[in-house]
C-alpha atoms as a PDB file:
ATOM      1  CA  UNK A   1       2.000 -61.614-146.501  1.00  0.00           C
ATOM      2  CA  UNK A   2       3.140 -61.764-149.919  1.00  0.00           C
ATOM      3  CA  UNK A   3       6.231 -63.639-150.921  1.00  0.00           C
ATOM      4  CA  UNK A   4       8.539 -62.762-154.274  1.00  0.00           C
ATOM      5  CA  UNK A   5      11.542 -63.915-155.399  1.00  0.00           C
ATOM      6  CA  UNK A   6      13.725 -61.567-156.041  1.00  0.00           C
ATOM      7  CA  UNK A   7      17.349 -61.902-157.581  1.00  0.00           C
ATOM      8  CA  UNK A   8      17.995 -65.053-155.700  1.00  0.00           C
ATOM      9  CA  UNK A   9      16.385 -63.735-152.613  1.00  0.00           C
ATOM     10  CA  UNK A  10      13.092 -64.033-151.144  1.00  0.00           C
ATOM     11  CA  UNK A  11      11.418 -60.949-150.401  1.00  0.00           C
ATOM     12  CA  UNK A  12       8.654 -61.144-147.539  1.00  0.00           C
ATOM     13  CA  UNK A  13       6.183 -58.011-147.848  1.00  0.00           C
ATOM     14  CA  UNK A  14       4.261 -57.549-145.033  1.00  0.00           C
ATOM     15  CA  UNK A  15       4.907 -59.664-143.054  1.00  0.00           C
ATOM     16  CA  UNK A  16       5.083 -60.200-139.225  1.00  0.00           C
ATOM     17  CA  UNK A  17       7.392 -59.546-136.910  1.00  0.00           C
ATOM     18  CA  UNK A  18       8.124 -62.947-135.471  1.00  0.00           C
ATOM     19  CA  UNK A  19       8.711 -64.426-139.308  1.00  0.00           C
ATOM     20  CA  UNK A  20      11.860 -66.545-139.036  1.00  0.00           C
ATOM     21  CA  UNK A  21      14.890 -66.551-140.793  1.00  0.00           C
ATOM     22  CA  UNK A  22      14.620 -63.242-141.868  1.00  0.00           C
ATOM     23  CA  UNK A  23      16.140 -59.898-141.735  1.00  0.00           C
ATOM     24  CA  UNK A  24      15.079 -56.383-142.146  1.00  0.00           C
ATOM     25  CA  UNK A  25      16.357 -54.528-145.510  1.00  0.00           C
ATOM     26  CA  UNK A  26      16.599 -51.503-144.791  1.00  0.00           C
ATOM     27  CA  UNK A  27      16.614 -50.666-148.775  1.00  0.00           C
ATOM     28  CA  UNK A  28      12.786 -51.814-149.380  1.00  0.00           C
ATOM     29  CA  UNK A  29      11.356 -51.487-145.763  1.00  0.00           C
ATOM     30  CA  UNK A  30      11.020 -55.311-145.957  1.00  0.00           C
ATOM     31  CA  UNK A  31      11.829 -58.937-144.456  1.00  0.00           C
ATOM     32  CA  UNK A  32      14.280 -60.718-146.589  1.00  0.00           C
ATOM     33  CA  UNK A  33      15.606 -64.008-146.536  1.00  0.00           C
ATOM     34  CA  UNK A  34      17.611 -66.518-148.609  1.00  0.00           C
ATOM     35  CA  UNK A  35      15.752 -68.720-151.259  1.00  0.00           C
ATOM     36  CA  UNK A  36      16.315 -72.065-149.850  1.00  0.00           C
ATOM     37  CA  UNK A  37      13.933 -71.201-146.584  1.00  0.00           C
ATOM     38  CA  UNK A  38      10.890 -71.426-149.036  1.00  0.00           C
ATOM     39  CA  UNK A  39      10.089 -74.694-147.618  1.00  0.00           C
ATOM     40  CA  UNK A  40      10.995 -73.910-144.461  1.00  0.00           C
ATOM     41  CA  UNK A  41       8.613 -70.342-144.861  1.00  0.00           C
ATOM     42  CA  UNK A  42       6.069 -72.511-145.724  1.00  0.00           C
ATOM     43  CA  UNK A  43       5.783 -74.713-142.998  1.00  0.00           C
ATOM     44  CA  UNK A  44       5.907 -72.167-140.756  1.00  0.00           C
ATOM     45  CA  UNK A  45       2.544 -70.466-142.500  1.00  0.00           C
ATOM     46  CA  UNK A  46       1.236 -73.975-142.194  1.00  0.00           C
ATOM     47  CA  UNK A  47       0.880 -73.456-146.529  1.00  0.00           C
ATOM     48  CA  UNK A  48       2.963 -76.508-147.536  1.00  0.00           C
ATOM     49  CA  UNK A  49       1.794 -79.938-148.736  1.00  0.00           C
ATOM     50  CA  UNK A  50       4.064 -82.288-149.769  1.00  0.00           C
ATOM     51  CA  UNK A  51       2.889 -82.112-153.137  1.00  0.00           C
ATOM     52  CA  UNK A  52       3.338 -80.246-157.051  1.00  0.00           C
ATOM     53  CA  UNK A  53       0.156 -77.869-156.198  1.00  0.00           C
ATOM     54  CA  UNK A  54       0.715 -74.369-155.441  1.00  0.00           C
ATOM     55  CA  UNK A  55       0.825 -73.450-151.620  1.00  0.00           C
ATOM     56  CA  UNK A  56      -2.613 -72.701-150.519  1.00  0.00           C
ATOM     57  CA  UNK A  57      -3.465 -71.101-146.893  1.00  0.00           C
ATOM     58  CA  UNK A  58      -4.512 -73.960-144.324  1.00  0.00           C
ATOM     59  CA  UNK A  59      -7.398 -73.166-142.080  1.00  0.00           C
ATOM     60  CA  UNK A  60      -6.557 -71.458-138.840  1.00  0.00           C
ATOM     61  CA  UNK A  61      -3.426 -69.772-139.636  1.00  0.00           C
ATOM     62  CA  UNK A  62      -3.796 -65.948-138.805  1.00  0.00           C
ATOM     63  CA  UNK A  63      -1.739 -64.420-141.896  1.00  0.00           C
ATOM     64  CA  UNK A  64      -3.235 -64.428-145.342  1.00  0.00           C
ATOM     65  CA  UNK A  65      -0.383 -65.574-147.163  1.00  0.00           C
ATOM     66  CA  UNK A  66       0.104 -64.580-151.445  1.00  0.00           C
ATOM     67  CA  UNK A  67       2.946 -66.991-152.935  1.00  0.00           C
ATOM     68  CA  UNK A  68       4.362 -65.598-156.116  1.00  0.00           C
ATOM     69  CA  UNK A  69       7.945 -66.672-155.976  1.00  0.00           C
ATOM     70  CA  UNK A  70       7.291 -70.071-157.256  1.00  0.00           C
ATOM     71  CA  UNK A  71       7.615 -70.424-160.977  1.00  0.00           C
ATOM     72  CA  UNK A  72       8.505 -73.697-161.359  1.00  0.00           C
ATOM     73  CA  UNK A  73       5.942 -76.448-163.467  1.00  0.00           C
ATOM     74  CA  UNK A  74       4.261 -79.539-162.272  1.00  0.00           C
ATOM     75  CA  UNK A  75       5.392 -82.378-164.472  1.00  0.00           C
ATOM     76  CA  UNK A  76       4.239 -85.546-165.094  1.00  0.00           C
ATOM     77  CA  UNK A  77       7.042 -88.172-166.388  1.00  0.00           C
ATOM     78  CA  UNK A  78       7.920 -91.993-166.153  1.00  0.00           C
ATOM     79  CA  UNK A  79      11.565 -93.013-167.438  1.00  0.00           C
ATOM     80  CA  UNK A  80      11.624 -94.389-170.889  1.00  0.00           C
ATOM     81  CA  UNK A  81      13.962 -96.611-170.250  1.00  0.00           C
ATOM     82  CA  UNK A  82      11.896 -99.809-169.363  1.00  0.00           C
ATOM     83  CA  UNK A  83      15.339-100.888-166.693  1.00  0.00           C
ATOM     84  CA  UNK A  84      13.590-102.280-163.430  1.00  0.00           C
ATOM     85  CA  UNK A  85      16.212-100.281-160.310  1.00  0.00           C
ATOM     86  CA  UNK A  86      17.884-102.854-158.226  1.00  0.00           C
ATOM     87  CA  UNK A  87      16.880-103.389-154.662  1.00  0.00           C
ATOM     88  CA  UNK A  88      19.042-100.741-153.203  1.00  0.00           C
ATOM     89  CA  UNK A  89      18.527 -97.984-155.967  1.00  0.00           C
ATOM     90  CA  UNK A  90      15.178 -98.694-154.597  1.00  0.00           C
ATOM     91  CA  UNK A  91      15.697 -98.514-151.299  1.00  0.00           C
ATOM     92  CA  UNK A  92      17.854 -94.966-151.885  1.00  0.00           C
ATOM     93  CA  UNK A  93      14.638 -93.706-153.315  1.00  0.00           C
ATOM     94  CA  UNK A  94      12.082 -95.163-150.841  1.00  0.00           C
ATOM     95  CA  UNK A  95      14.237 -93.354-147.825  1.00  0.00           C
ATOM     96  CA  UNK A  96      14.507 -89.631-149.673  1.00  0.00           C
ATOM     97  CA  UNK A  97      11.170 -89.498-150.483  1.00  0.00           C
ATOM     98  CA  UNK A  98      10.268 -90.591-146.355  1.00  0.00           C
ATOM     99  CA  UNK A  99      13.140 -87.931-145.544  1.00  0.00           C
ATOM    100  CA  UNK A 100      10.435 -85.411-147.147  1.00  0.00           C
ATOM    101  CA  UNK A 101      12.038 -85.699-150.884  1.00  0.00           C
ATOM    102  CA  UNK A 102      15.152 -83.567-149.371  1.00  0.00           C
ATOM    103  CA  UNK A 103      18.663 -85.314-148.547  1.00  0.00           C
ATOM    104  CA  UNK A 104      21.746 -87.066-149.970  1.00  0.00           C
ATOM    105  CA  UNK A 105      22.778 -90.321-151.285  1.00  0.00           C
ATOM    106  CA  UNK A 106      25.968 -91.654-151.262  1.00  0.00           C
ATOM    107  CA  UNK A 107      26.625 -94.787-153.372  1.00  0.00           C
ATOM    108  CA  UNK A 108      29.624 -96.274-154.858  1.00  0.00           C
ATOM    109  CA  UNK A 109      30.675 -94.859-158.202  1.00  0.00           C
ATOM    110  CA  UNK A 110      29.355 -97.423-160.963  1.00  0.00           C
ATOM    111  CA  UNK A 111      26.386 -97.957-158.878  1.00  0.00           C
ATOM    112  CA  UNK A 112      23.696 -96.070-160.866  1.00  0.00           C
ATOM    113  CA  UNK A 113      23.291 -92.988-158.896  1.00  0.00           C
ATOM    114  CA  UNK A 114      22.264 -91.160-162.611  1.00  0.00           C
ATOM    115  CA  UNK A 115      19.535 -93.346-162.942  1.00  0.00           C
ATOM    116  CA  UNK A 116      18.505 -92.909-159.230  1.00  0.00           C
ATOM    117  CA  UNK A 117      18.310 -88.697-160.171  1.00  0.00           C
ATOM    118  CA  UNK A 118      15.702 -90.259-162.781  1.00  0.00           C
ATOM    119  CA  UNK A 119      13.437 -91.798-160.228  1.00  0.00           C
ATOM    120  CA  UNK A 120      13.539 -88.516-158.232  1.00  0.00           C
ATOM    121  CA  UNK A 121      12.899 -86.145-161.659  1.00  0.00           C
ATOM    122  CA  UNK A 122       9.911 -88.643-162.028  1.00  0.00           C
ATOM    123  CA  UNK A 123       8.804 -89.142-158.422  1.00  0.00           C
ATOM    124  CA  UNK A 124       8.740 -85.332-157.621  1.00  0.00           C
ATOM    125  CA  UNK A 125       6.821 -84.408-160.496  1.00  0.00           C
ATOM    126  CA  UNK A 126       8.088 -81.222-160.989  1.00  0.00           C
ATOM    127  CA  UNK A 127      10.803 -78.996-163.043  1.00  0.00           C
ATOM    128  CA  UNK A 128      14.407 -79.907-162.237  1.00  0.00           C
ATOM    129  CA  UNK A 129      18.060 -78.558-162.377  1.00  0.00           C
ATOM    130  CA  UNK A 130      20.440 -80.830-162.410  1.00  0.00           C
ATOM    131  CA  UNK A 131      24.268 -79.608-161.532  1.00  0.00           C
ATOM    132  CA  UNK A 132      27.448 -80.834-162.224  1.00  0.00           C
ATOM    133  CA  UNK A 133      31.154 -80.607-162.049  1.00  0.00           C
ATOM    134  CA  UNK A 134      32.381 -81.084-165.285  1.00  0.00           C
ATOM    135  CA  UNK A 135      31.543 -80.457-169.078  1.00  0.00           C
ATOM    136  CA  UNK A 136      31.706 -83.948-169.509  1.00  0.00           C
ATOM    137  CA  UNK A 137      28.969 -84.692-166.678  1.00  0.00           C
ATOM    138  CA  UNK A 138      26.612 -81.986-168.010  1.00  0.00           C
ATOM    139  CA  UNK A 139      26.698 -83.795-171.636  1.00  0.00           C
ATOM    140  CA  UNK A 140      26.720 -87.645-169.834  1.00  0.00           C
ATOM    141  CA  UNK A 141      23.585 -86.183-167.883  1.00  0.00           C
ATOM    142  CA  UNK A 142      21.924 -84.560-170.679  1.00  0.00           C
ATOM    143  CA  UNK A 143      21.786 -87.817-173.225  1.00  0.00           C
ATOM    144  CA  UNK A 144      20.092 -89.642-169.997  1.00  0.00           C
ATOM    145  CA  UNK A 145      17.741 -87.499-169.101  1.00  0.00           C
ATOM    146  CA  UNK A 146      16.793 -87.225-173.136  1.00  0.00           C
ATOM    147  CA  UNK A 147      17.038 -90.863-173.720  1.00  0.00           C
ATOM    148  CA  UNK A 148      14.640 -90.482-170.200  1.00  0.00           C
ATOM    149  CA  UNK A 149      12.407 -88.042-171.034  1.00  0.00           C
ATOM    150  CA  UNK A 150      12.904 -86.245-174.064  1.00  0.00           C
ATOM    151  CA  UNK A 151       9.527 -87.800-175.888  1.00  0.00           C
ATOM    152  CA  UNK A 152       7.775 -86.450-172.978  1.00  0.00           C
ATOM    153  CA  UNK A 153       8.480 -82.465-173.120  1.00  0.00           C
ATOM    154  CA  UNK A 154       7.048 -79.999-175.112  1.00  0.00           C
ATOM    155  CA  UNK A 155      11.024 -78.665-174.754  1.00  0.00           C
ATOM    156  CA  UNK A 156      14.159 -80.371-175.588  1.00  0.00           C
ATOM    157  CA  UNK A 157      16.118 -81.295-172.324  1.00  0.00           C
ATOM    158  CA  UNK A 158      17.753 -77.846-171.262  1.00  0.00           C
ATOM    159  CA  UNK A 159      21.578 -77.116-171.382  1.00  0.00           C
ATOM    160  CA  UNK A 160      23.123 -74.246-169.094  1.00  0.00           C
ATOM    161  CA  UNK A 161      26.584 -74.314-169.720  1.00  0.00           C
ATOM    162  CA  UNK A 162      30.014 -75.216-172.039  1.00  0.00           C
ATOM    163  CA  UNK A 163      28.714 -72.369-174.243  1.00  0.00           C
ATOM    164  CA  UNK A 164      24.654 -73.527-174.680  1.00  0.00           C
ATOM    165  CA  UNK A 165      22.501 -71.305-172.372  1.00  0.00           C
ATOM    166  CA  UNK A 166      18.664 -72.850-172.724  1.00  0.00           C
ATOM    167  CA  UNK A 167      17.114 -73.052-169.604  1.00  0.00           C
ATOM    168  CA  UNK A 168      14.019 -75.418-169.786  1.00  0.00           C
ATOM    169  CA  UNK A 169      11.416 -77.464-167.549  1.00  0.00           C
ATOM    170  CA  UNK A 170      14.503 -80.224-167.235  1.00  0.00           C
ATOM    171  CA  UNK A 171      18.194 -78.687-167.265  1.00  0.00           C
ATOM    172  CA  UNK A 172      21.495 -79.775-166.685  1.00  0.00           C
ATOM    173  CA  UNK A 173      24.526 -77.305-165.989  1.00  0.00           C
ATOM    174  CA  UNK A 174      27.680 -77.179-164.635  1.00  0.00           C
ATOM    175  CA  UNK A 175      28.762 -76.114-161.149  1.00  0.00           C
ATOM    176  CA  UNK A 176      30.144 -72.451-162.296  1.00  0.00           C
ATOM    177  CA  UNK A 177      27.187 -71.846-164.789  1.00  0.00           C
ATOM    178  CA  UNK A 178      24.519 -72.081-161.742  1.00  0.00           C
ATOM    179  CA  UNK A 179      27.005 -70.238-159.589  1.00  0.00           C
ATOM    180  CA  UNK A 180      26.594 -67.430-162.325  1.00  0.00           C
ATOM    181  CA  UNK A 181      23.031 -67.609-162.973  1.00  0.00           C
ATOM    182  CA  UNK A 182      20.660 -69.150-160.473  1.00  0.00           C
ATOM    183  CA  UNK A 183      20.135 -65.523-159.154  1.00  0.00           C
ATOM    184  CA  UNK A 184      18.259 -65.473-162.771  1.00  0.00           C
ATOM    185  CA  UNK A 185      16.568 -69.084-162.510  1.00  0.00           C
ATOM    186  CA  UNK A 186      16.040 -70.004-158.724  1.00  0.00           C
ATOM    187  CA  UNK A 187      12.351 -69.901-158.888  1.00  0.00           C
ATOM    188  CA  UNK A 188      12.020 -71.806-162.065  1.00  0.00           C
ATOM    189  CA  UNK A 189      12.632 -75.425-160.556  1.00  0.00           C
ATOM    190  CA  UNK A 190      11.179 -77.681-158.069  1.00  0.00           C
ATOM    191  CA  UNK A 191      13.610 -80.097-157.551  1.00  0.00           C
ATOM    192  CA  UNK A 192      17.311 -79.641-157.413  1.00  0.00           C
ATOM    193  CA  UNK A 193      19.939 -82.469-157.776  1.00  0.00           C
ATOM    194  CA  UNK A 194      23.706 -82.433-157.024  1.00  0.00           C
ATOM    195  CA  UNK A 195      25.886 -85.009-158.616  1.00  0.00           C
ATOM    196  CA  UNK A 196      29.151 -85.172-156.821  1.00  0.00           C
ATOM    197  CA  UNK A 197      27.472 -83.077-154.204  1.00  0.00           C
ATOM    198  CA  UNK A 198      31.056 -83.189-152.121  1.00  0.00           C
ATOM    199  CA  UNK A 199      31.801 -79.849-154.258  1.00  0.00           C
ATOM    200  CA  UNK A 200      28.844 -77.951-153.037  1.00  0.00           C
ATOM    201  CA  UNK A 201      30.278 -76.292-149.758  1.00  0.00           C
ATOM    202  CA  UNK A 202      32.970 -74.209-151.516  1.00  0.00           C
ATOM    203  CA  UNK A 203      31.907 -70.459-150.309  1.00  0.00           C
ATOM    204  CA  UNK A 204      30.988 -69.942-154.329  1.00  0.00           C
ATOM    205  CA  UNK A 205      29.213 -73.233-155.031  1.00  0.00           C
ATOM    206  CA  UNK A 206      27.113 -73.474-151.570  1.00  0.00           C
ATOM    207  CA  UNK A 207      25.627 -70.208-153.038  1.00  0.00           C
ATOM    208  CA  UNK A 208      23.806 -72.193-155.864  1.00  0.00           C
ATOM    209  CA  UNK A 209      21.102 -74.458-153.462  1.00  0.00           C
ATOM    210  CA  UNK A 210      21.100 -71.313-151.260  1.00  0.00           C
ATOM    211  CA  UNK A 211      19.533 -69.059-154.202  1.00  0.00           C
ATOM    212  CA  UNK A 212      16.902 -71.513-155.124  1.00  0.00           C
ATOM    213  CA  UNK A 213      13.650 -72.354-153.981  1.00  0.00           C
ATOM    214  CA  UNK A 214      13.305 -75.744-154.912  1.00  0.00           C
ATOM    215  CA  UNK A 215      11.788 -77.588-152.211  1.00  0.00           C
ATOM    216  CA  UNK A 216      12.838 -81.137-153.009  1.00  0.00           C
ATOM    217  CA  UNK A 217      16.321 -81.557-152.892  1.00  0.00           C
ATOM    218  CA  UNK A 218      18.828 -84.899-153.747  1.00  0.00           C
ATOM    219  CA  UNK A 219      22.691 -84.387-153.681  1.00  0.00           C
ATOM    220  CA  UNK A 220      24.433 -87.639-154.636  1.00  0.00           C
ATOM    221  CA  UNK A 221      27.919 -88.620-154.401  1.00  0.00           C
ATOM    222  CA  UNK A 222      30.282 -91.586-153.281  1.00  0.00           C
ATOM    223  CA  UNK A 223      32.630 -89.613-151.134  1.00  0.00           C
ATOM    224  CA  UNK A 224      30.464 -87.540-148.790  1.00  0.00           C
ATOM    225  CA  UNK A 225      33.234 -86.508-146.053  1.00  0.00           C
ATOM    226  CA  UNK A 226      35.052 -83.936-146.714  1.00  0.00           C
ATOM    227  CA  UNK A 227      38.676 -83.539-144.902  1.00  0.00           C
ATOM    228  CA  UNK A 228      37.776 -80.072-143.603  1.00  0.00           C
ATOM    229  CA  UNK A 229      34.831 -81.115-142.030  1.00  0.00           C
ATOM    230  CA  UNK A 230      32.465 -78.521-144.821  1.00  0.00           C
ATOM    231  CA  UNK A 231      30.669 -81.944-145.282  1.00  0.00           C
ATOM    232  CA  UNK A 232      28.418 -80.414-142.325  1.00  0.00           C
ATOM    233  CA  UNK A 233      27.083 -78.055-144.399  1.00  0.00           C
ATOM    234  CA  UNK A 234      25.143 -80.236-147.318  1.00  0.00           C
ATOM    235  CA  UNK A 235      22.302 -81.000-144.320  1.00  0.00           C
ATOM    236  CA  UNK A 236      21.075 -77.534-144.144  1.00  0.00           C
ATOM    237  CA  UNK A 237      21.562 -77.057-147.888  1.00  0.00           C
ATOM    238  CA  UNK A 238      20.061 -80.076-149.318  1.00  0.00           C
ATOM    239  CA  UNK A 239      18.756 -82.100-146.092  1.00  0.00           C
ATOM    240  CA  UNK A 240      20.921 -85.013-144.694  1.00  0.00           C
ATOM    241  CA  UNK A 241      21.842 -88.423-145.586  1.00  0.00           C
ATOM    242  CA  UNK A 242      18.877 -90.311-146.415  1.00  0.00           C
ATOM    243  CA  UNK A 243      20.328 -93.349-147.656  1.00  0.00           C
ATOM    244  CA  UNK A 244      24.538 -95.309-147.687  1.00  0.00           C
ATOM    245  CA  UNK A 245      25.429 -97.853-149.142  1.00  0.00           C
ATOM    246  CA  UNK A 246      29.457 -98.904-148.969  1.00  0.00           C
ATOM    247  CA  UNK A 247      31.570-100.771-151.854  1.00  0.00           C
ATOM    248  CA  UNK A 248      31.923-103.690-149.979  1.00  0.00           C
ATOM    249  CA  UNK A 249      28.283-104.053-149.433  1.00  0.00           C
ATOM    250  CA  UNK A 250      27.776-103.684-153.285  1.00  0.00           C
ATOM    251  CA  UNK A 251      30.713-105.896-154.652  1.00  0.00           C
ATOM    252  CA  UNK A 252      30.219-109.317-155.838  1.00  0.00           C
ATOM    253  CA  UNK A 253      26.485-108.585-156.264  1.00  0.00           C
ATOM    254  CA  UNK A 254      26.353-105.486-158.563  1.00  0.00           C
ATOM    255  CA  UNK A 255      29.701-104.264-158.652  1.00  0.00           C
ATOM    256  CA  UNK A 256      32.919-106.272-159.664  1.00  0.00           C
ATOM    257  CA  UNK A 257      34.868-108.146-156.739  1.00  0.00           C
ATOM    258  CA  UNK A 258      37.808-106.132-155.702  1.00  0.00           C
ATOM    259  CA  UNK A 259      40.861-106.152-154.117  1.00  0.00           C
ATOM    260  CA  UNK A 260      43.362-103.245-152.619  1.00  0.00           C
ATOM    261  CA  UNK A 261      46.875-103.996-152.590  1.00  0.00           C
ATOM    262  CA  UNK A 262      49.097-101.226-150.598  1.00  0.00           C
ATOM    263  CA  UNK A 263      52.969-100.627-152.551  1.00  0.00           C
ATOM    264  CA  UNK A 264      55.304 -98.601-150.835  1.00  0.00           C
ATOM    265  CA  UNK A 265      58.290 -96.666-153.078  1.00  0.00           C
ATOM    266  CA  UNK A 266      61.372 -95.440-151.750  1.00  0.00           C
ATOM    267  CA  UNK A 267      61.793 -91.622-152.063  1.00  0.00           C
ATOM    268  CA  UNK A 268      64.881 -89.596-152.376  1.00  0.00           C
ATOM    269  CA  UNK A 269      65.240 -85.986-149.811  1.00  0.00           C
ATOM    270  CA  UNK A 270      64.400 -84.304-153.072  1.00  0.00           C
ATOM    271  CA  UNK A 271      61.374 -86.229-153.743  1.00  0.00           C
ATOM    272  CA  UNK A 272      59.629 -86.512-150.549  1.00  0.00           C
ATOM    273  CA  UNK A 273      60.103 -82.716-150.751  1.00  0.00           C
ATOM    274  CA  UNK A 274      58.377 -82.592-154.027  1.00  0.00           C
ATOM    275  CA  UNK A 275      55.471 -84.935-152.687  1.00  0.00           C
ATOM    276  CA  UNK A 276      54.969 -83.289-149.541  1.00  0.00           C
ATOM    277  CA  UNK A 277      54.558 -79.750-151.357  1.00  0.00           C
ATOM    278  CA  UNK A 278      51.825 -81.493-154.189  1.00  0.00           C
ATOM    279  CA  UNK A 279      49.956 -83.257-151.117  1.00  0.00           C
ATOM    280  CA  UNK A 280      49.625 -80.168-148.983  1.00  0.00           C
ATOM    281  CA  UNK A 281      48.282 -78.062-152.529  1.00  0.00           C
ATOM    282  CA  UNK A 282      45.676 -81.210-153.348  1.00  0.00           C
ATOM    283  CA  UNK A 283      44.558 -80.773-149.730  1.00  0.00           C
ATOM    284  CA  UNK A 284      44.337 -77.054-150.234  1.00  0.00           C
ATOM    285  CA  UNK A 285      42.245 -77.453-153.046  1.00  0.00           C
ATOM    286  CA  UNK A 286      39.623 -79.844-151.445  1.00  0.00           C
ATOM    287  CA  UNK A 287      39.465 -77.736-148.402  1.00  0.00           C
ATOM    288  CA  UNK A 288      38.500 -74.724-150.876  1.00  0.00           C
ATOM    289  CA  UNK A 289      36.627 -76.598-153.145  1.00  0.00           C
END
């Protein structure tokens, strides 16, 4: 069995009936299936090793197996930033790498989830894509992971996005310049991370960790529920939640002591109107987004 990528796709040439998650395409006389069952493919063939190495056939298995979708580099990398992580950023990492280096982490905002994406880059030891929602993210990302890594690479830290399109062994893009590219790219990196992963099950956006091969996966965020329930989805796309840690266990310690004080205001016919209309569109939006 030989298995290609192929325009976000994995294409499965010869290969047996019984192969799972597949379907027949009628177009190439083939089993196809989507790019984020690479790991999954693997397992079944009893070729993957939780490891950088290419796939190699394990004794006993009764299909000869040819991998040639994965294009991604091993990399070998240790942050430059000489900053010890604290017990939990520890912790976060210790429990994705036991969840098989695939899952989410949900941490407070201000809690140092960038510098946990670090560890992973670094732990994994291969290529990685980093996504985000904003412009802003993509450039906050970017001067890490060079401050990070930059001496390191034969490349400069890739940019895919806000009008820069260099795709390297390290890249960081926005949310709608994977959507439109990692058809293009989805065999070129071996670790995927998702800041503000809670974005990722929008019918366009869930497409980007479903066109990629990367077998490690890390999706971090602070607000992991969704209110339409899409939260579900993140497990089969990047693995479930490895590791939680709530603001109240953090404050006092490593974040600043808070408190929440509730204010009611009084609101005319007119206004309640008004608020009840922008509510209902904000909730539309998540539920979409």
């Amino acid at each position: 069995m030989r298995v290609e990528f192929d325009d976000g796709t994995l294409l499965l040439r010869d290969a047996p009936d019984d192969i799972p998650y597949a379907e027949w395409d009628d177009r190439v006389d083939e089993y196809r299936t989507q790019a984020y069952r690479y790991r999954s493919l693997l397992e079944w063939v009893g070729a993957w090793s939780d490891g950088n190495e290419q796939a190699t056939l394990q004794d006993g298995f009764a299909y000869a197996l040819e991998d040639t979708a994965r294009a991604y580099p091993a990399l070998d990398l240790t942050p430059a930033l000489h900053i010890e992580p604290r017990d939990y950023q520890q912790a976060a990492l210790n429990a994705w790498i036991d969840h098989g280096r695939q899952g989410s982490v949900v941490l407070p905002t201000g809690s140092g989830k960038t510098f946990l994406g670090l560890q992973a880059i670094a732990d994994a030891g291969v290529s990685a894509l980093v996504v985000t929602p904003t412009i802003d993210l993509m450039n906050q990302w970017h001067a890490t992971l060079t401050n990070a890594f930059g001496d390191q690479l034969t490349d400069p830290i890739g940019v895919l996005g806000g009008g820069s399109h260099e795709v390297t062994a390290i890249t960081v893009t926005t949310y709608d310049s994977a959507y439109r590219y990692i058809n293009e790219y989805g065999d070129q990196f071996g670790l995927l991370i998702v800041d503000e992963e809670h974005h990722l099950p929008a019918p366009t956006y869930r497409q980007i960790p479903e066109m990629t091969i990367a077998p490690y996966r890390l999706g971090l965020t602070a607000t992991y529920e969704r209110p339409d329930g899409k939260h579900e989805l993140l497990e089969d796309l990047i693995g479930p939640v490895a590791y939680e840690e709530a603001v109240d266990e953090l404050a006092g310690e490593y974040l600043s002591e808070y408190e929440t004080i509730h204010m009611s205001v009084d609101l005319t016919a007119e206004e309640r109107d008004t608020y009840d209309k922008e509510y209902q569109t904000i909730r539309s939006s998540l539920a979409t987004d």
